[in-house]
Protein backbone atom coordinates (compact mmCIF):
# COMPACT_ATOMS: atom_id res chain seq x y z
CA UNK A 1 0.00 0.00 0.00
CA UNK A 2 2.48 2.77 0.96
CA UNK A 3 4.68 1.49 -2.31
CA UNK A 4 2.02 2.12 -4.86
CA UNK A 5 1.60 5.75 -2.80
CA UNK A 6 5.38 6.61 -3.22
CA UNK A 7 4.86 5.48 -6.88
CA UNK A 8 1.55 7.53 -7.55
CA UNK A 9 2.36 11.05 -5.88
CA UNK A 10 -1.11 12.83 -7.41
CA UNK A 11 -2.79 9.99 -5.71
CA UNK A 12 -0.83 10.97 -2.39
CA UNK A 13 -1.41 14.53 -2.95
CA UNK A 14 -5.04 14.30 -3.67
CA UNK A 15 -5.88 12.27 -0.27
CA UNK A 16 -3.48 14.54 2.10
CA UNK A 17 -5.38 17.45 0.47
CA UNK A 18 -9.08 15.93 -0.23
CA UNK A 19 -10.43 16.16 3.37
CA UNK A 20 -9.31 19.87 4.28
CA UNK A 21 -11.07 21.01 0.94
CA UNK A 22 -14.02 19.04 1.21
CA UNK A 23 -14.36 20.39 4.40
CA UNK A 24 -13.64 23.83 3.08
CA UNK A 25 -16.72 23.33 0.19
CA UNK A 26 -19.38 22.06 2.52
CA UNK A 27 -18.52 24.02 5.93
CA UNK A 28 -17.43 27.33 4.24
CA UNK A 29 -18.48 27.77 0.61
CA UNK A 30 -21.87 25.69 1.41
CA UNK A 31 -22.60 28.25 4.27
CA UNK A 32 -21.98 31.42 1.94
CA UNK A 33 -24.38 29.66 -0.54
CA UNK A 34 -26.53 29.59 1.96
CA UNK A 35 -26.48 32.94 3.19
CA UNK A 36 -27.41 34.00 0.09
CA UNK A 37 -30.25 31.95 -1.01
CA UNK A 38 -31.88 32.76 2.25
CA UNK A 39 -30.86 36.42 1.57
CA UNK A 40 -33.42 35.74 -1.68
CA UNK A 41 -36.17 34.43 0.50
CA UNK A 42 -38.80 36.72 2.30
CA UNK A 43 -40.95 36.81 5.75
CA UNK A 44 -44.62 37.18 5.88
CA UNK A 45 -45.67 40.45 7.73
CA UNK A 46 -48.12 38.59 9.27
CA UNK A 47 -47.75 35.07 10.66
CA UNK A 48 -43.80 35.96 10.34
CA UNK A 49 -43.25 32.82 8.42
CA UNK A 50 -40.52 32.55 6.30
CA UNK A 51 -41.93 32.41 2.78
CA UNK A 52 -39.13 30.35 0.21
CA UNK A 53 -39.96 32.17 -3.09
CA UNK A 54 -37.08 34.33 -4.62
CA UNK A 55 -37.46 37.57 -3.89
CA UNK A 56 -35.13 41.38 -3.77
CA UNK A 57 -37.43 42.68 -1.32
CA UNK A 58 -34.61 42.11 1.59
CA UNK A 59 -32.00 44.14 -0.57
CA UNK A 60 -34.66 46.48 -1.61
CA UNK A 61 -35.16 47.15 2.04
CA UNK A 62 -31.52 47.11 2.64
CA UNK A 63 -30.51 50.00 0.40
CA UNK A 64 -34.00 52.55 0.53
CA UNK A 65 -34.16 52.68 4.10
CA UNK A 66 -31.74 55.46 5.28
CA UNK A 67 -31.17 53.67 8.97
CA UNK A 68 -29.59 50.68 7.26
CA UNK A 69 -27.57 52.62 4.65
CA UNK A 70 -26.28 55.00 7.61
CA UNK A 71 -25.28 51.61 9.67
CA UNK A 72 -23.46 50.02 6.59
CA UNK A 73 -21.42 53.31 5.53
CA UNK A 74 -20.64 53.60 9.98
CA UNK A 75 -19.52 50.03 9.94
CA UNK A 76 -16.94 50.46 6.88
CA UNK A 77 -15.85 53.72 8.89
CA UNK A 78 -15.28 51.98 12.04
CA UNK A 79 -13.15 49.20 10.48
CA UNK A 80 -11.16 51.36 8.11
CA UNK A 81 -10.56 53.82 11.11
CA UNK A 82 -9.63 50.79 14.13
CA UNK A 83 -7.13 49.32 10.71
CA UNK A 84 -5.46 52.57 10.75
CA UNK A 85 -5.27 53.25 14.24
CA UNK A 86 -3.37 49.70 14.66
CA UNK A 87 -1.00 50.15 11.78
CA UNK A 88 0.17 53.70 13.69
CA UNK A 89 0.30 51.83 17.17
CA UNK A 90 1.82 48.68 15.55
CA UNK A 91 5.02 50.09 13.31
CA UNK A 92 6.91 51.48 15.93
CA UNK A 93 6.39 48.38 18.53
CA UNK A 94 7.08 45.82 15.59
CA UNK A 95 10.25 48.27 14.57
CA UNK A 96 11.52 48.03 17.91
CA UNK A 97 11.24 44.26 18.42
CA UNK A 98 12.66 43.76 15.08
CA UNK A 99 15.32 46.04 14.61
CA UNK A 100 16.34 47.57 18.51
CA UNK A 101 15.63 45.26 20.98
CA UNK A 102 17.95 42.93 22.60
CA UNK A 103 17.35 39.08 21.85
CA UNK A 104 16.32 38.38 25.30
CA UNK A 105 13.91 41.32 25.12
CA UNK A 106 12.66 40.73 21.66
CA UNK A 107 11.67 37.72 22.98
CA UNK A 108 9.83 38.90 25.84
CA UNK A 109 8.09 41.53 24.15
CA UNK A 110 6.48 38.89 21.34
CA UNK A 111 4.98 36.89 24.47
CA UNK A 112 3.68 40.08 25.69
CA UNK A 113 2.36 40.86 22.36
CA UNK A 114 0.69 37.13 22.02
CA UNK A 115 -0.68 36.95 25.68
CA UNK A 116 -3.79 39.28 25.15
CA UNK A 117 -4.73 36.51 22.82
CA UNK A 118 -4.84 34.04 25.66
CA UNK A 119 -7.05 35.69 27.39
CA UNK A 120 -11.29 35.60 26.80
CA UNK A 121 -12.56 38.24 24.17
CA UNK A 122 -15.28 39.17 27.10
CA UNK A 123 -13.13 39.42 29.58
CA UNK A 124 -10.60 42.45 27.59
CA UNK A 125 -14.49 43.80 26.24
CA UNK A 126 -15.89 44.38 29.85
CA UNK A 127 -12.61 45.28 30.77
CA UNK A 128 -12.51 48.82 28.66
CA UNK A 129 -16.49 48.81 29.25
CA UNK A 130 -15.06 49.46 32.93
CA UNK A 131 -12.52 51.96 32.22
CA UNK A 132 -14.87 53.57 30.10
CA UNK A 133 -17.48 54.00 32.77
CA UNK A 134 -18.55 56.85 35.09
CA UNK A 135 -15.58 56.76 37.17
CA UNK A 136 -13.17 54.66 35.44
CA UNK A 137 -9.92 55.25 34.43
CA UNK A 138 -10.52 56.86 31.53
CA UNK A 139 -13.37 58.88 32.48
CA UNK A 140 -10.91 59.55 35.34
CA UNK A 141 -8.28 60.75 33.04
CA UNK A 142 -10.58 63.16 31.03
CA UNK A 143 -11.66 64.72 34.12
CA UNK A 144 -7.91 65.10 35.56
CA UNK A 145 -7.42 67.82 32.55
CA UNK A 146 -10.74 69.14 32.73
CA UNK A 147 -12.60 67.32 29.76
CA UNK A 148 -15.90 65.44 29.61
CA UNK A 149 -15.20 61.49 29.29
CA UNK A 150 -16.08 59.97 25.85
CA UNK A 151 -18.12 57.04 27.70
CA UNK A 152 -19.53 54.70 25.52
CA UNK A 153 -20.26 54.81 21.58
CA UNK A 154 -18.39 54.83 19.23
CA UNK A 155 -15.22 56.32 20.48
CA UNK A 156 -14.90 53.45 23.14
CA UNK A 157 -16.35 50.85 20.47
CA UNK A 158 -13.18 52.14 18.16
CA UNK A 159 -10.77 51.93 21.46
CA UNK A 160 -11.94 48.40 22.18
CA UNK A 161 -11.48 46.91 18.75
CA UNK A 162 -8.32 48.71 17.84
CA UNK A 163 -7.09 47.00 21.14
CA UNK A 164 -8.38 43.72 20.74
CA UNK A 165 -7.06 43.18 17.33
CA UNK A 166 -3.77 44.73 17.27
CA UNK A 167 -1.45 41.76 18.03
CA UNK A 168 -2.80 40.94 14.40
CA UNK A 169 -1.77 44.12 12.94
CA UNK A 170 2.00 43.67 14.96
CA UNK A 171 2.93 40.32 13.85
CA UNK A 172 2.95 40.65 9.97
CA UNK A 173 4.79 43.64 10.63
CA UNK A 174 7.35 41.86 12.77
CA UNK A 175 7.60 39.40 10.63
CA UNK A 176 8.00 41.70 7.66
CA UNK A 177 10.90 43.53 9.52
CA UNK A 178 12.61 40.36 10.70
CA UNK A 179 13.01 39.82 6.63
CA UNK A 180 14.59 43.00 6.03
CA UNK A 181 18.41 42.76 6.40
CA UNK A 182 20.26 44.92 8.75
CA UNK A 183 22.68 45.54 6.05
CA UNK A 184 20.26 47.87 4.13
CA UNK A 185 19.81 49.77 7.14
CA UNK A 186 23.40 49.88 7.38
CA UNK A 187 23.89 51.28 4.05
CA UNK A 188 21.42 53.62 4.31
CA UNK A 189 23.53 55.23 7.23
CA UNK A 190 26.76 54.95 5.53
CA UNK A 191 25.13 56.82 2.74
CA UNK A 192 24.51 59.64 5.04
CA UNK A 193 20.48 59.00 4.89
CA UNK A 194 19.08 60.37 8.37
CA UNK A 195 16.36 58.43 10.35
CA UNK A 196 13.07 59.67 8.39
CA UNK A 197 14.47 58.83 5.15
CA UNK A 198 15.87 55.57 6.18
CA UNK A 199 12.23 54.76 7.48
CA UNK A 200 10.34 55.95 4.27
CA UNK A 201 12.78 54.66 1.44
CA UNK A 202 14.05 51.47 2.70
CA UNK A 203 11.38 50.37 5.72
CA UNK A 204 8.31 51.32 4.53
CA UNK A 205 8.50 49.35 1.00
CA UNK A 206 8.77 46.44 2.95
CA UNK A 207 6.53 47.25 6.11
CA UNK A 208 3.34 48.47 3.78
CA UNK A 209 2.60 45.05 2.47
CA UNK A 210 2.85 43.67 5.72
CA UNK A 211 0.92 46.05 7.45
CA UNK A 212 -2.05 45.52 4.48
CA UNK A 213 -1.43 41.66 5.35
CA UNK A 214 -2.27 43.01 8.89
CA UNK A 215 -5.02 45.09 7.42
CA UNK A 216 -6.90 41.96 5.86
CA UNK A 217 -7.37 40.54 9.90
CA UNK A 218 -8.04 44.24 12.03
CA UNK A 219 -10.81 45.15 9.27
CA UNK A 220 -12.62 41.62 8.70
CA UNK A 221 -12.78 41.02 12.20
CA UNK A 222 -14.33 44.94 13.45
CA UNK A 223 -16.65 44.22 10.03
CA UNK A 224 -17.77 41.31 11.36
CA UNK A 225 -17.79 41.93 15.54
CA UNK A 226 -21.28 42.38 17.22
CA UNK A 227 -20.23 41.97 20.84
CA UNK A 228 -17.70 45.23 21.66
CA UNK A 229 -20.46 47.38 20.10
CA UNK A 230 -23.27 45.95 22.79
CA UNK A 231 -21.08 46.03 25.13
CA UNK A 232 -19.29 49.71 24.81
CA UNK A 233 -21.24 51.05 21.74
CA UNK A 234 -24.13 52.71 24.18
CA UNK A 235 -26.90 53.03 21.56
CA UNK A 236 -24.79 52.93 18.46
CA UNK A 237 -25.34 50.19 16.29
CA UNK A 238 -23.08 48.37 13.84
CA UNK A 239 -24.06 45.66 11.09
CA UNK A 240 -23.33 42.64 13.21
CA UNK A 241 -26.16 44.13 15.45
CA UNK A 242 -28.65 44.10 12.79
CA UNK A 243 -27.74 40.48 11.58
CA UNK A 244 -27.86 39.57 15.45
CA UNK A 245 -31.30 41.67 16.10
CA UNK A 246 -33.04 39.86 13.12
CA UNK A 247 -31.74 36.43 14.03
CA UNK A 248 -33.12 37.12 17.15
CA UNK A 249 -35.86 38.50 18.26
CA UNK A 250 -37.05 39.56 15.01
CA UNK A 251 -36.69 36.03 13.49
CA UNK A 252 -36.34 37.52 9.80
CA UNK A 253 -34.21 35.22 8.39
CA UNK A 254 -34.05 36.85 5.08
CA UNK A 255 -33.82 40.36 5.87
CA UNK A 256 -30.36 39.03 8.40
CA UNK A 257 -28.77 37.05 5.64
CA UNK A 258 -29.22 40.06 3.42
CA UNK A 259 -27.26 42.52 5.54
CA UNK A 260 -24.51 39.64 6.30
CA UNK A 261 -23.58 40.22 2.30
CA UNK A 262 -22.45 43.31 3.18
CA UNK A 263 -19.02 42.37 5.29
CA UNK A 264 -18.94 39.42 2.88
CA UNK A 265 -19.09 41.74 -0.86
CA UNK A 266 -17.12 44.42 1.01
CA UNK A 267 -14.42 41.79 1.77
CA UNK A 268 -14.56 40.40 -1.62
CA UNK A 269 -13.49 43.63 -3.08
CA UNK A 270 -10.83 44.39 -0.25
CA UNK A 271 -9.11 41.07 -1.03
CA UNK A 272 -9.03 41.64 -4.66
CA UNK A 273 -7.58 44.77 -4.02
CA UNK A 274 -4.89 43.65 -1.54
CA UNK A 275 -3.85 40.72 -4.04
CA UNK A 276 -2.76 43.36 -6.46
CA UNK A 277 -0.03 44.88 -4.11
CA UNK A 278 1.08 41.08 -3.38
CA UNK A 279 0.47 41.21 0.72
CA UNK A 280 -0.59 37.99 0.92
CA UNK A 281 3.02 37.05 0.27
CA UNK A 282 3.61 38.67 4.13
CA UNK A 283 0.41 36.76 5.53
């Protein structure tokens, strides 16, 4: 048996790899095929049935009614605007690991970045929801310097997801950095190049794929999150909400899978666009 797979290696190949993308068909692209047949289907105003006849009513709702159209362009916002806030927090930690600290240190400071991970997504959620809070730290801070706390919305939504994904926005860059050779930065100096122009003509070339690799993770994930926005949002609402609110306690199927083709179509077209400047090499 294992002779006649050493002497076949397609046969080999196609059982190592068979499972995983079988699994990938019926789990994930089954699911999405899903999500948008029932995105086609409606719900009776009435009994609240859901009625299986094709329909655009759902995306016809979707895109007249101004409250949905104001959540959709607020959700894109939020994402693009917690991506850029971790690539500005996340180049100069990722630099320094890379590029200044010590061995010993470098190592201690990628455990430090990784350890957030280990801990529960509600716990670091409820965590900010406290600092945010009448008298928490933050609120505390405002007041030291005689300003009026944020407390929750979107400010402190923003704050919570830029924290809670940034150790995916610092690794690709790390790793990016750890594949530029000291030598260039070597030259540069030798050539008389001062800090800024060593960072824009020989750091950033390789950090910006890395940190659009890092991009892909920080604005999926805040397209997709429901929970940080319930939790430190206050009223504000976000599209996970909606797909959460209809699943719920509205029970319109349709009308949920609709807005849930949002993240997905948005994410479609961010992907495309990120293949063309050839991050996913730094993924």
């Amino acid at each position: 048996m294992m002779s006649s797979l050493h002497r076949h290696p397609r046969v080999r190949l196609g059982l190592l790899l068979g499972p995983p993308i079988l699994w990938l068909g019926v789990a994930y692209l089954g699911a999405l095929a899903a999500l948008f047949v029932t995105a086609l289907w409606s719900q009776n105003s009435f009994t609240g049935v859901i009625e299986r006849e094709w329909t655009l009513d759902s995306f016809r709702t979707l895109f007249t009614v101004e409250v949905y159209r104001t959540i959709a362009l607020r959700t894109i916002g939020v994402a693009l605007l917690v991506t850029l806030i971790d690539a500005v927090v996340a180049f100069p930690i990722a630099l320094y690991m890379s590029k200044v600290a010590r061995p010993g240190l470098r190592r201690f400071l990628l455990v430090a970045v990784l350890m957030p991970l280990w801990a529960s997504y509600l716990v670091k959620a409820y965590a900010w929801r406290g600092m945010f809070a009448e008298g928490g730290l933050v609120s505390s801070m405002f007041e030291a310097v005689g300003l009026k706390s944020p407390g929750f919305g979107l400010t402190a939504t923003v704050v919570t997801l830029a924290y809670l994904w940034l150790p995916y926005m610092i690794l690709p860059i790390y790793a990016g950095l750890e594949r530029l050779p000291d030598s260039l930065l070597e030259a540069s100096a030798d050539l008389g190049a001062k800090t800024p122009q060593t960072i824009r003509r020989v750091i950033l070339p390789v950090v910006v794929p890395a940190m659009v690799a890092g991009s892909i993770f920080t604005f999926s994930l805040t397209l997709g999150d429901y929970i940080a926005v319930r939790i430190v949002g206050g009223t504000n609402q976000l599209l996970g909400n909606v797909v959460y609110d209809n699943v719920g306690a509205a029970n319109n199927l349709p009308f949920a899978a609709a807005v849930a083709t949002i993240p997905v179509v948005v994410m479609l077209g961010y992907l495309a666009a990120v293949r063309r400047t050839g991050a996913m090499e730094s993924l």
